[in-house]
Protein backbone atom coordinates (compact mmCIF):
# COMPACT_ATOMS: atom_id res chain seq x y z
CA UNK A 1 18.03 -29.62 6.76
CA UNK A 2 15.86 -29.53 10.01
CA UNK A 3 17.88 -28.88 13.02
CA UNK A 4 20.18 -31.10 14.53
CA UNK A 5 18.47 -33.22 17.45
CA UNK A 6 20.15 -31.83 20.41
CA UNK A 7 19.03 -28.29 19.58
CA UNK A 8 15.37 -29.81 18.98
CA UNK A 9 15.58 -31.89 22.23
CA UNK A 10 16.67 -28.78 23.95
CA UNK A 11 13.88 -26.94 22.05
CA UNK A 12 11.36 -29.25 23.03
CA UNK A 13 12.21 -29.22 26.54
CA UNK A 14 11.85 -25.46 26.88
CA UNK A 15 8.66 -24.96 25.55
CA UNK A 16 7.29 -27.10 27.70
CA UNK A 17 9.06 -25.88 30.82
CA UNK A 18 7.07 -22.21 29.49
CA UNK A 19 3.70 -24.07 29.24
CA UNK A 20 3.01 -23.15 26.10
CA UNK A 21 4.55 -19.27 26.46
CA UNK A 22 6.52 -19.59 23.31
CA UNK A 23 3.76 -19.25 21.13
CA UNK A 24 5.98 -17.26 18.93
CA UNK A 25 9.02 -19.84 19.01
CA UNK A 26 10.05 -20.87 15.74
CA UNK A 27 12.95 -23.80 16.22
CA UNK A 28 10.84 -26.68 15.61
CA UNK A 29 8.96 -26.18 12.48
CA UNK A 30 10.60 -30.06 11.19
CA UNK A 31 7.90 -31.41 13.60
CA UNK A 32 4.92 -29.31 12.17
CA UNK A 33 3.13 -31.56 10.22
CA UNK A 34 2.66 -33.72 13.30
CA UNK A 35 1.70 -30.09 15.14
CA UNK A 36 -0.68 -29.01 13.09
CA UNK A 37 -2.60 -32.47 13.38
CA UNK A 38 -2.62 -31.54 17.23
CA UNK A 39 -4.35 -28.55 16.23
CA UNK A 40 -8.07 -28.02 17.99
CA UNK A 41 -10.28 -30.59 19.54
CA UNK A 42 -10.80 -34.24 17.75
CA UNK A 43 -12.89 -33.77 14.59
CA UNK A 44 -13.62 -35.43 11.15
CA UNK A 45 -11.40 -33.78 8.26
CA UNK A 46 -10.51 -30.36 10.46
CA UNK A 47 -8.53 -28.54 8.24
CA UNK A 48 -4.65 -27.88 9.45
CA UNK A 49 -4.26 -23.98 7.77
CA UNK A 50 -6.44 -21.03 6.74
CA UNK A 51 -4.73 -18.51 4.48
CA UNK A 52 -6.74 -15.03 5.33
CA UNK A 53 -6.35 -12.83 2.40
CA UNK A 54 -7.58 -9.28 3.08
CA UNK A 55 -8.15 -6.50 0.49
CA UNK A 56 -7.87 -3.62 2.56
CA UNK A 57 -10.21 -0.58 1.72
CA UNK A 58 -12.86 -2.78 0.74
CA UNK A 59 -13.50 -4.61 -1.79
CA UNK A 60 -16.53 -3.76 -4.59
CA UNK A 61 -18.96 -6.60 -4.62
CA UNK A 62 -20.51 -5.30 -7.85
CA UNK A 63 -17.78 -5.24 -9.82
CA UNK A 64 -16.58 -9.03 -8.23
CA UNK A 65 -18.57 -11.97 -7.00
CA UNK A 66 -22.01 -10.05 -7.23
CA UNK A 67 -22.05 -8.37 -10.41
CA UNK A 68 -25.82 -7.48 -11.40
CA UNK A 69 -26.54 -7.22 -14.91
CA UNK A 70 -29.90 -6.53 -14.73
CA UNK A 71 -29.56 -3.52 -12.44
CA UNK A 72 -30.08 -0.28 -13.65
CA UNK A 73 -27.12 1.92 -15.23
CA UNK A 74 -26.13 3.60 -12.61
CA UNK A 75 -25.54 0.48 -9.90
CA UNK A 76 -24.39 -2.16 -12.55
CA UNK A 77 -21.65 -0.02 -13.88
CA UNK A 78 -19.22 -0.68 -16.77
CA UNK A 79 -18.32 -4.91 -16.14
CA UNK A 80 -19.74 -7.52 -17.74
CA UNK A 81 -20.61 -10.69 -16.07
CA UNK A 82 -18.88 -14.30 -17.51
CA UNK A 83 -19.26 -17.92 -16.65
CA UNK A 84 -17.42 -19.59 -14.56
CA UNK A 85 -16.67 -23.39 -14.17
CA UNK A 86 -19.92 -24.07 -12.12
CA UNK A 87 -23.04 -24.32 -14.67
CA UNK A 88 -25.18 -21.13 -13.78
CA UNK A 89 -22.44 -19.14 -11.70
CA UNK A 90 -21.35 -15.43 -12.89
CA UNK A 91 -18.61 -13.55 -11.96
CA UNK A 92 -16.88 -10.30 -13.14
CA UNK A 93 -15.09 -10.40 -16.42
CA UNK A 94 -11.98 -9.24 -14.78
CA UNK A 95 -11.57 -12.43 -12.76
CA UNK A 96 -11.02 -14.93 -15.80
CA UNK A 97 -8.40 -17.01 -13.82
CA UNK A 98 -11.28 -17.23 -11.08
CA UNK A 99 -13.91 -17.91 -13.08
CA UNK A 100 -11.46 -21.44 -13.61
CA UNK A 101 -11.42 -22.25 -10.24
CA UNK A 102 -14.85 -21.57 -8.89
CA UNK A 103 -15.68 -24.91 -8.49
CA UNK A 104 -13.28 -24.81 -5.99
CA UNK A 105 -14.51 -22.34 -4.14
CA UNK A 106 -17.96 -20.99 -2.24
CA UNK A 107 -19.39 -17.59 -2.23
CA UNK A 108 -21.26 -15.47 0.90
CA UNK A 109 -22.80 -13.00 -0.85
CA UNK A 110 -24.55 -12.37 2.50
CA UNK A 111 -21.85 -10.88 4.45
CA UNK A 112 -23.32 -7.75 6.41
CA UNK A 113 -21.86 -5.52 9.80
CA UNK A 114 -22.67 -1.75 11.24
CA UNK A 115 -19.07 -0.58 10.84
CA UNK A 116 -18.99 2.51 7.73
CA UNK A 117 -15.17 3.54 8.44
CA UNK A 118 -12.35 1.35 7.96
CA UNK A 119 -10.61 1.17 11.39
CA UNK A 120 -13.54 -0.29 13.20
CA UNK A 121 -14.94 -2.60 9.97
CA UNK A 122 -11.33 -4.28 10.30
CA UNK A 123 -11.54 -5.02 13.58
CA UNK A 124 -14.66 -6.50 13.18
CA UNK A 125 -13.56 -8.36 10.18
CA UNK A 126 -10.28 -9.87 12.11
CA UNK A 127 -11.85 -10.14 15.37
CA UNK A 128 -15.42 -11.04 14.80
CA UNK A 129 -16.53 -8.44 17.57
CA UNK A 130 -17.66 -4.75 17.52
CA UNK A 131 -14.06 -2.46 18.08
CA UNK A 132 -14.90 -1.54 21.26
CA UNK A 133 -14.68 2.52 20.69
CA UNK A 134 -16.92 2.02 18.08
CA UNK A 135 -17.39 2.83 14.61
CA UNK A 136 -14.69 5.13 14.32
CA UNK A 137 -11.42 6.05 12.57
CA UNK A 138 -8.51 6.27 14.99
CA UNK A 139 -5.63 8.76 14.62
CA UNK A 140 -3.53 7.98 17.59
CA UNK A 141 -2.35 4.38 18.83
CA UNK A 142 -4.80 2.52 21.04
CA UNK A 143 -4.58 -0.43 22.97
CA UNK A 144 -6.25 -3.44 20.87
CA UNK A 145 -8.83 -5.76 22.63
CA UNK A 146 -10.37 -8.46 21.39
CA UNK A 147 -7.52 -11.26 19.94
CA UNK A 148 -7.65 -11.72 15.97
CA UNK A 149 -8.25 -15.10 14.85
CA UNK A 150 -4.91 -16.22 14.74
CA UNK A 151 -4.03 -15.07 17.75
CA UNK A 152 -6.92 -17.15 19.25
CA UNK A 153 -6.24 -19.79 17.61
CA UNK A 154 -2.24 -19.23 19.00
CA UNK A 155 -3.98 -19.25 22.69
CA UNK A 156 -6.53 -22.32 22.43
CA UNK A 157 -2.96 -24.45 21.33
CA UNK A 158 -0.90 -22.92 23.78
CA UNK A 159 -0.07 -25.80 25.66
CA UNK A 160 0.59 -28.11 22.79
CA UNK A 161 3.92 -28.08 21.16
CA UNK A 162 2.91 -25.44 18.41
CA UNK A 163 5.70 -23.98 16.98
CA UNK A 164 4.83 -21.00 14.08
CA UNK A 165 0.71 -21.02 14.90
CA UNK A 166 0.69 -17.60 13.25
CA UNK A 167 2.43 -15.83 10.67
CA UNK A 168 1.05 -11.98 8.73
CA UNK A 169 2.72 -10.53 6.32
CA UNK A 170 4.14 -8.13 4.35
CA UNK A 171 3.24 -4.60 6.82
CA UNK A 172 1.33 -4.06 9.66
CA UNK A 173 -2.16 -2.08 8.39
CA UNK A 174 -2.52 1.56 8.98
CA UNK A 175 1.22 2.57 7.74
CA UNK A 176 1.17 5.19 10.48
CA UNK A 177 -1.30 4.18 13.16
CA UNK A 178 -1.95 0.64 13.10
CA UNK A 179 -5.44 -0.66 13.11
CA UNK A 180 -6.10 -2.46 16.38
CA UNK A 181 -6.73 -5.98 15.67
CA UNK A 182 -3.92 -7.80 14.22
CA UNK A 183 -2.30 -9.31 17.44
CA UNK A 184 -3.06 -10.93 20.96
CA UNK A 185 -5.38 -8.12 22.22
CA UNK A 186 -6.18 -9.36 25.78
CA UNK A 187 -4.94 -12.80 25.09
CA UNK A 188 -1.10 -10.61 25.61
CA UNK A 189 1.39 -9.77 23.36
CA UNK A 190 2.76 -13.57 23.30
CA UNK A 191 0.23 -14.47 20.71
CA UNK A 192 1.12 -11.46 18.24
CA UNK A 193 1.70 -12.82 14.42
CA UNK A 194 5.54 -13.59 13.92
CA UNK A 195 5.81 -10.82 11.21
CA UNK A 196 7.13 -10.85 7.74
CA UNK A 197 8.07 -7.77 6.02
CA UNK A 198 8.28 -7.35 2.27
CA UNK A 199 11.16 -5.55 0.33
CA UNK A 200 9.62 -4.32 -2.70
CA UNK A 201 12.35 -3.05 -4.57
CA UNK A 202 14.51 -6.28 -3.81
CA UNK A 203 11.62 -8.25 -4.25
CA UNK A 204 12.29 -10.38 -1.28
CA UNK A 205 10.84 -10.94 2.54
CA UNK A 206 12.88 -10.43 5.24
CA UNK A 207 12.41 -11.13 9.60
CA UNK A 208 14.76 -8.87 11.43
CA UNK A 209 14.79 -11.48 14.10
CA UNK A 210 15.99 -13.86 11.88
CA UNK A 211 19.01 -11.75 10.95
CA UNK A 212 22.30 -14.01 12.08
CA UNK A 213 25.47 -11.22 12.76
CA UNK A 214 28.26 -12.71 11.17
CA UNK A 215 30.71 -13.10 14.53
CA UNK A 216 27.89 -14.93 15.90
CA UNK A 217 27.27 -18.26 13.85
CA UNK A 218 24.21 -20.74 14.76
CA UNK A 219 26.71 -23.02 16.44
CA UNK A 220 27.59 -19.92 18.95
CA UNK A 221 24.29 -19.35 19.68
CA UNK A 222 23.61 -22.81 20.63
CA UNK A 223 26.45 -22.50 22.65
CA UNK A 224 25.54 -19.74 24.40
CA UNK A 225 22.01 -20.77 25.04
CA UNK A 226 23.10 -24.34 26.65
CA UNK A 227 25.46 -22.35 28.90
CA UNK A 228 22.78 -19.66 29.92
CA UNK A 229 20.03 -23.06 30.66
CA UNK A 230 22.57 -24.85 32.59
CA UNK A 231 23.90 -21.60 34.97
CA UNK A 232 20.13 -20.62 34.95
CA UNK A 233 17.32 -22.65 37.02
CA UNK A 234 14.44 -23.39 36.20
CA UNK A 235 11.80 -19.95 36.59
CA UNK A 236 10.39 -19.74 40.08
CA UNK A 237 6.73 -19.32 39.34
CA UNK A 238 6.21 -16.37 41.75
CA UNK A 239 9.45 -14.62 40.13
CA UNK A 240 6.95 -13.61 37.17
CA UNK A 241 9.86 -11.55 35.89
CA UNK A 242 12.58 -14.29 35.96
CA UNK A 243 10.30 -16.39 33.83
CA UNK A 244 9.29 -13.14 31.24
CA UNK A 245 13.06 -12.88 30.53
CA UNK A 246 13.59 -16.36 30.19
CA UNK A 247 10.55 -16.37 27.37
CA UNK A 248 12.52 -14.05 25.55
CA UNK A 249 15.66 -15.59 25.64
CA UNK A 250 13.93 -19.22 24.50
CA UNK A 251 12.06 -16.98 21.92
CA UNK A 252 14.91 -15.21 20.76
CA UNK A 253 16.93 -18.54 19.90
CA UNK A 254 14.48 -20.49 18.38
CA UNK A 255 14.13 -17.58 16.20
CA UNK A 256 17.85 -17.33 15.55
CA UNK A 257 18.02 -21.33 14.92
CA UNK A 258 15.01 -21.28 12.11
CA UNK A 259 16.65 -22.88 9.34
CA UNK A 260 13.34 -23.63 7.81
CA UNK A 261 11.67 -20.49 8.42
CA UNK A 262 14.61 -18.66 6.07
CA UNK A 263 13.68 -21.33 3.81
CA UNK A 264 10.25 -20.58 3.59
CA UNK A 265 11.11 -16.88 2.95
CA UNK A 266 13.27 -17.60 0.56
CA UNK A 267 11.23 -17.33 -2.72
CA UNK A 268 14.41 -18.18 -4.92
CA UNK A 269 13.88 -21.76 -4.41
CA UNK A 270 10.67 -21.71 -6.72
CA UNK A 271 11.46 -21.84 -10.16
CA UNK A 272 10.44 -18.82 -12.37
CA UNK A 273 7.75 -20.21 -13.76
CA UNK A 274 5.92 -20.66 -10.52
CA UNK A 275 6.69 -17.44 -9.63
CA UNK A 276 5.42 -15.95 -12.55
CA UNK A 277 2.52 -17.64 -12.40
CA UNK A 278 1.56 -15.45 -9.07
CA UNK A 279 1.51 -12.95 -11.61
CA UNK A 280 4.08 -9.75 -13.15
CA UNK A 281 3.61 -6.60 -13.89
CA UNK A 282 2.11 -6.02 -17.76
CA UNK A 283 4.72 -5.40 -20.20
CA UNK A 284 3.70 -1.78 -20.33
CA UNK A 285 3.24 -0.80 -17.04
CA UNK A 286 6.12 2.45 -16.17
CA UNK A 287 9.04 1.32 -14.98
CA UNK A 288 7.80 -1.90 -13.94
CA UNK A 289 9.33 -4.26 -17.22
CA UNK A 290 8.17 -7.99 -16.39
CA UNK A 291 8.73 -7.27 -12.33
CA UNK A 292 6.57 -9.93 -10.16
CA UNK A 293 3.89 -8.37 -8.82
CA UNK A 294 4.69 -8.44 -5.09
CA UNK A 295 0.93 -8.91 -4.31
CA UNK A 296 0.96 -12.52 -5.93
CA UNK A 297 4.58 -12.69 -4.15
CA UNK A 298 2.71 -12.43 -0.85
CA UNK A 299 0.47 -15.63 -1.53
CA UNK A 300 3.57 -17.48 -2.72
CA UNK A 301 5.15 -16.74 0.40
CA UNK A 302 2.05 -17.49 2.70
CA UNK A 303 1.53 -21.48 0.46
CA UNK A 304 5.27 -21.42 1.53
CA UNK A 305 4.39 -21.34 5.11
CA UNK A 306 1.13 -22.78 5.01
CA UNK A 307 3.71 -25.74 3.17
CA UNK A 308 6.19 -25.18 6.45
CA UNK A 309 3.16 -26.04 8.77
CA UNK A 310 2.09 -22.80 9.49
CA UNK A 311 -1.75 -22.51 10.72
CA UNK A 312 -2.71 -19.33 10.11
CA UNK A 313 -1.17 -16.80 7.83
CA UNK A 314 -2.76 -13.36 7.21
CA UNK A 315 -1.92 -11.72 4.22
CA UNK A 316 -3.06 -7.78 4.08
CA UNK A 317 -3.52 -6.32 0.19
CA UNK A 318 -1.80 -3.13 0.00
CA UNK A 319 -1.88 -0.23 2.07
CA UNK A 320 -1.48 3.58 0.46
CA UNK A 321 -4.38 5.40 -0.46
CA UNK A 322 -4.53 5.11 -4.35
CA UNK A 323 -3.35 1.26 -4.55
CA UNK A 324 -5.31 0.12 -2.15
CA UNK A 325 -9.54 -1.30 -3.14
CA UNK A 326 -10.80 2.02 -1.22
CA UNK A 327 -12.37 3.28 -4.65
CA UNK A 328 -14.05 6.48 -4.02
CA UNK A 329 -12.64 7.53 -7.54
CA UNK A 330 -12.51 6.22 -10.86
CA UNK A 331 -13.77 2.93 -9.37
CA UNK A 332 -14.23 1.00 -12.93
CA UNK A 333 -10.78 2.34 -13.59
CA UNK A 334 -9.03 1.32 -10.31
CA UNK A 335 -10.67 -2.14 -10.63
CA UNK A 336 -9.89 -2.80 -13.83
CA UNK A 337 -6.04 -1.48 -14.47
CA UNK A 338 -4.47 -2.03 -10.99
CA UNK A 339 -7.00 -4.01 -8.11
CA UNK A 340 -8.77 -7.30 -10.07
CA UNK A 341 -6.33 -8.49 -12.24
CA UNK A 342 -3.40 -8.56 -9.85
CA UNK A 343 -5.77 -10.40 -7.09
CA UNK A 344 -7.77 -12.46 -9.58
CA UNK A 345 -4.43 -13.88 -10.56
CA UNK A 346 -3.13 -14.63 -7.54
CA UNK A 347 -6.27 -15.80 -5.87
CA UNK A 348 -6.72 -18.48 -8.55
CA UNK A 349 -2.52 -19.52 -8.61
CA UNK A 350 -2.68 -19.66 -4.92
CA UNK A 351 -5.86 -22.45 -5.10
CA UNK A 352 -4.07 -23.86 -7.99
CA UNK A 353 -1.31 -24.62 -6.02
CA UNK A 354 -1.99 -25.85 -3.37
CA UNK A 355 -4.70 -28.45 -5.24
CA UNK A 356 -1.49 -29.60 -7.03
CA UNK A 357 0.50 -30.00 -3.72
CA UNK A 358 -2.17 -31.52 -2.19
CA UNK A 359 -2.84 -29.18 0.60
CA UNK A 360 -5.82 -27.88 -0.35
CA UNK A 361 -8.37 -29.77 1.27
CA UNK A 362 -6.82 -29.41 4.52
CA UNK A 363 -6.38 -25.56 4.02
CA UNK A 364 -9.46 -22.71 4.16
CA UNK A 365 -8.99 -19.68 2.10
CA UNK A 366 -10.89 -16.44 3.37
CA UNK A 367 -10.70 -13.52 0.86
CA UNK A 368 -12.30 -10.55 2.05
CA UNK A 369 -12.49 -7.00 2.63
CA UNK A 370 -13.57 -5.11 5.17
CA UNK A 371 -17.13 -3.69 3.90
CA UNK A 372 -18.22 -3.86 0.49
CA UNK A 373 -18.90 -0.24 -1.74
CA UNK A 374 -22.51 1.13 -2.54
CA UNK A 375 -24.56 0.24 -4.97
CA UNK A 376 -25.00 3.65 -6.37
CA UNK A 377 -22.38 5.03 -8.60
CA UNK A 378 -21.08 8.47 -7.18
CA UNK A 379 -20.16 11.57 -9.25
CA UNK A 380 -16.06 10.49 -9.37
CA UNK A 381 -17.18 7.49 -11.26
CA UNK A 382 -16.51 5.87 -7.82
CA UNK A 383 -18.36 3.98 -5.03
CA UNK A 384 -18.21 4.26 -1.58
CA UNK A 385 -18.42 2.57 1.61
CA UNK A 386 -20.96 0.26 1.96
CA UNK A 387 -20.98 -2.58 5.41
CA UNK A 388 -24.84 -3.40 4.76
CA UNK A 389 -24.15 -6.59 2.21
CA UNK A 390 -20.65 -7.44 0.54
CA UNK A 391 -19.17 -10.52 -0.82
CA UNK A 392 -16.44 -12.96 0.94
CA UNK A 393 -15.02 -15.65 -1.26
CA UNK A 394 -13.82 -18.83 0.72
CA UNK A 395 -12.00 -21.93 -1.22
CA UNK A 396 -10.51 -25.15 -0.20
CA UNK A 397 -10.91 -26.30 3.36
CA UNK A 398 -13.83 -28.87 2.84
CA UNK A 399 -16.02 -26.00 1.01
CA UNK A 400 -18.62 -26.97 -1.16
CA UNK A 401 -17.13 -26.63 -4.45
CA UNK A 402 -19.64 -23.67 -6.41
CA UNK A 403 -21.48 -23.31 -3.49
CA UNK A 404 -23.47 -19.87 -2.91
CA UNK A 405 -24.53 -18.55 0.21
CA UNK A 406 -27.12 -15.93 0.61
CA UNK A 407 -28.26 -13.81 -1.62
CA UNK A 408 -28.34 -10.06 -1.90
CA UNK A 409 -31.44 -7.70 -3.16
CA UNK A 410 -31.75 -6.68 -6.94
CA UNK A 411 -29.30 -4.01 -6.47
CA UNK A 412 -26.46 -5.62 -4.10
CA UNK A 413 -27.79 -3.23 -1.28
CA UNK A 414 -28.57 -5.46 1.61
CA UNK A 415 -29.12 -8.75 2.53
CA UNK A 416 -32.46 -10.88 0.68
CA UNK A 417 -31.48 -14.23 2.30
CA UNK A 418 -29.50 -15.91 5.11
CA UNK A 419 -27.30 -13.01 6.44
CA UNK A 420 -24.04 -13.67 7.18
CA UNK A 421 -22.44 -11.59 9.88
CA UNK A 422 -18.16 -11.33 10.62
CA UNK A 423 -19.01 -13.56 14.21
CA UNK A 424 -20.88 -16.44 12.17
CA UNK A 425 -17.09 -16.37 9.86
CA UNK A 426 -14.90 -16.40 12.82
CA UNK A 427 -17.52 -18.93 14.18
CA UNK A 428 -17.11 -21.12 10.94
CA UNK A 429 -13.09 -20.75 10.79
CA UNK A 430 -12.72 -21.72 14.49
CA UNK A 431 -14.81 -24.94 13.73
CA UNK A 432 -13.03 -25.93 10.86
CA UNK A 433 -9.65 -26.10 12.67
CA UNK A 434 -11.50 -28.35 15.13
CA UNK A 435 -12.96 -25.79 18.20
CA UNK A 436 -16.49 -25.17 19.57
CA UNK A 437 -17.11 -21.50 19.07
CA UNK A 438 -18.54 -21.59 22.78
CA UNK A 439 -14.90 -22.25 23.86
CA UNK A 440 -14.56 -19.15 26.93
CA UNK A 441 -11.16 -17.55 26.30
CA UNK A 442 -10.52 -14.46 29.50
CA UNK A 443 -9.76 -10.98 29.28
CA UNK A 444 -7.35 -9.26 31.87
CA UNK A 445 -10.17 -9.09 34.21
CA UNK A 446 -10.85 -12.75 34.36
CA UNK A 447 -14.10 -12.22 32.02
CA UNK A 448 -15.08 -15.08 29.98
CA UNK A 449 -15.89 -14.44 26.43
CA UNK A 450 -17.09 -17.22 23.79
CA UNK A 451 -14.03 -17.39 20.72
CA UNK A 452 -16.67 -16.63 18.69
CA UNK A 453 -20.60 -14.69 19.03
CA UNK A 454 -21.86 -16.23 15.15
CA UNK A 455 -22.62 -19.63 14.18
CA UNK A 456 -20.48 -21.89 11.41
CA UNK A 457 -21.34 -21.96 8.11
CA UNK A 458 -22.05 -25.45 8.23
CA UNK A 459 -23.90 -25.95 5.38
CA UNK A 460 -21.22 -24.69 3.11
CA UNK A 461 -19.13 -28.32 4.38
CA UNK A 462 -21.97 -30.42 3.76
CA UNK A 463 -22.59 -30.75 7.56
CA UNK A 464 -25.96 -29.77 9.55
């Protein structure tokens, strides 16, 4: 049930007392169908969500969207390429629930950036900008700086009554240092993700925030809260830390009063069969039985929200070296026991879905990774890291249903027409929701930068 109306009235009142520094706040997520229409400037069919699905370690082209048959040997490697449902289009043989769907979906096989190590090709990827230390690996915490998408997105609806504008889930990518660009950056830590965190082993998604102690009861809360508004004023704008505490206090019980947002978690209100059909572990997989495979668990949970009205859910593909697409090894292997069939699964329920719920038109799917691997086959049987042309998948959203996008050479080395770059797909998600990718946002020092340096994919909706 969505909260009672005093608690929304009071809800409602405080965000806009913040001017739009809740962007975190969660107690109003019963109005967010209205909310996410607010979403961006006025513009025909803008979609209302973008699911961004990212395959961490990167993704092999060749042995995905961009298989090449006739290549020699030693670039094609061991896949064969099948049809799909669009007359002409190949894919990998290890995507057969894809190859259903593909008229739902567009390619890029175009994509191209500078960045050859994994820390700086993600923040390109979830930024659309160069990291600004360069390409480089980093092994101690540094401050990030330019805002993900999300987190932009967060900022350009700040002052409209946006409730969950960004969700990410299930870890925060690297495990021990965490890749600088999945939060606010200079935008300020008020436009971080709200953060969901998987349990593996329980097979369920938990929010520390939303954790209710059992002396303390929603009702208290509320309590509490109305007595803290009324003995507190109003924040004096020059007490800057006055209002900062009073953020967190309206952040920290809209949290507390989510009702729908433990919904949404709560993946034991699907019935087994949807579930399932996110994928399980094969039957002969160690120690696994018929578990769920908590990578289709993770796009359950982010239609779940996308259902909830959130806007923009990331949704990062395993971390540890070994499970993750970073196939220096055994590529063919990896690929085809533990990284395609998972994903291709998933990928295809997820787009399923949400056709069936009727949210797919008004939703853009981005799967991607953050570079693509080479071309030549190394001596592990693997392939390595390779920025110069990969493949990004989009679906839903307005796409062009089997739609292509650039080409690469005869060997899936670089670019043969229209290169894509990461700017011109931040560009294109930005004016999808409904924004000019001219908008300035500022840095710290007052320095305008444009959302986005790329142009949209327009062609790709059937605009010019």
């Amino acid at each position: 049930m969505p909260l009672d109306l005093a608690a929304a009235e009071l809800a409602r009142r405080r965000f806009l007392q913040l001017s739009g520094a809740g962007a975190l706040s969660l107690g109003g997520l019963w109005q967010a169908q209205a909310l996410a229409e607010q979403l961006g400037s006025p513009a025909a069919q803008r979609i209302k969500a973008c699911v961004f699905v990212f395959y961490y370690g990167g993704q092999s082209h060749l042995d995905s969207y961009d298989v090449k048959p006739n290549a020699p040997s030693s670039v094609r490697g061991d896949f064969q390429p099948i049809a799909t449902s669009v007359p002409g289009l190949q894919i990998c043989e290890h995507l057969p629930h894809m190859s259903k769907v593909m008229h739902r979906c567009a390619i890029i096989r175009s994509m191209h950036h500078t960045n050859r190590l994994h820390d700086s090709a993600s923040i390109e990827t979830h930024t659309g900008r160069q990291a600004a230390q360069g390409d480089r690996e980093e092994f101690a915490p540094i401050e990030q700086f330019s805002p993900c998408h999300g987190a932009t997105l967060s900022y350009l609806a700040r002052d409209r009554r946006l409730v969950v504008p960004h969700a990410a889930l299930p870890f925060v990518f690297h495990n021990v240092v965490p890749t600088p660009c999945q939060g606010g950056g200079f935008l300020g830590t008020a436009f971080d993700p709200f953060r969901v965190a998987v349990n593996a082993e329980k097979q369920n998604y938990v929010v520390d925030e939303l954790a209710l102690r059992d002396e303390l009861p929603a009702r208290r809360i509320r309590t509490r809260f109305d007595l803290l508004s009324a003995l507190q004023p109003s924040s004096n704008p020059s007490a800057s830390s006055s209002g900062n505490l009073e953020q967190f206090y309206d952040r920290a019980y809209q949290l507390l009063s989510s009702e729908q947002v433990r919904r949404a978690l709560d993946l034991s209100q699907e019935t087994p069969a949807t579930r399932e059909r996110y994928g399980v572990y094969p039957a002969d997989t160690p120690g696994a039985g018929h578990a769920r495979h908590m990578r289709g668990q993770n796009l359950l949970v982010a239609r779940r929200l996308v259902e909830a009205g959130v806007p923009f859910v990331n949704v990062y593909d395993f971390r540890q070296q070994g499970q993750n697409w970073d196939s220096h090894a055994q590529n063919f292997a990896q690929h085809k026991d533990h990284l395609l069939p998972p994903a291709d699964k998933a990928l295809a329920a997820l787009i399923g879905d949400l056709e069936e719920r009727g949210l797919l038109d008004s939703t853009l799917i981005v799967a991607t990774g953050e570079f693509g691997r080479t071309p030549q086959i190394n001596g592990s049987a693997g392939r390595d890291h390779w920025p110069d042309c990969y493949s990004v998948l989009l679906a839903g959203g307005g796409v062009q249903g089997g739609a292509v996008h650039g080409a690469s050479d005869a060997i899936g080395a670089y670019p043969a027409k229209d290169p894509v770059t990461p700017a011109d797909l931040a560009a294109t998600i930005y004016w999808r929701f409904g924004f000019d990718p001219g908008t300035h946002i500022h840095d710290r020092l007052a320095r305008p930068w444009p959302i986005a340096a790329g142009e949209p994919l327009r062609t790709l909706f059937g605009a010019v």
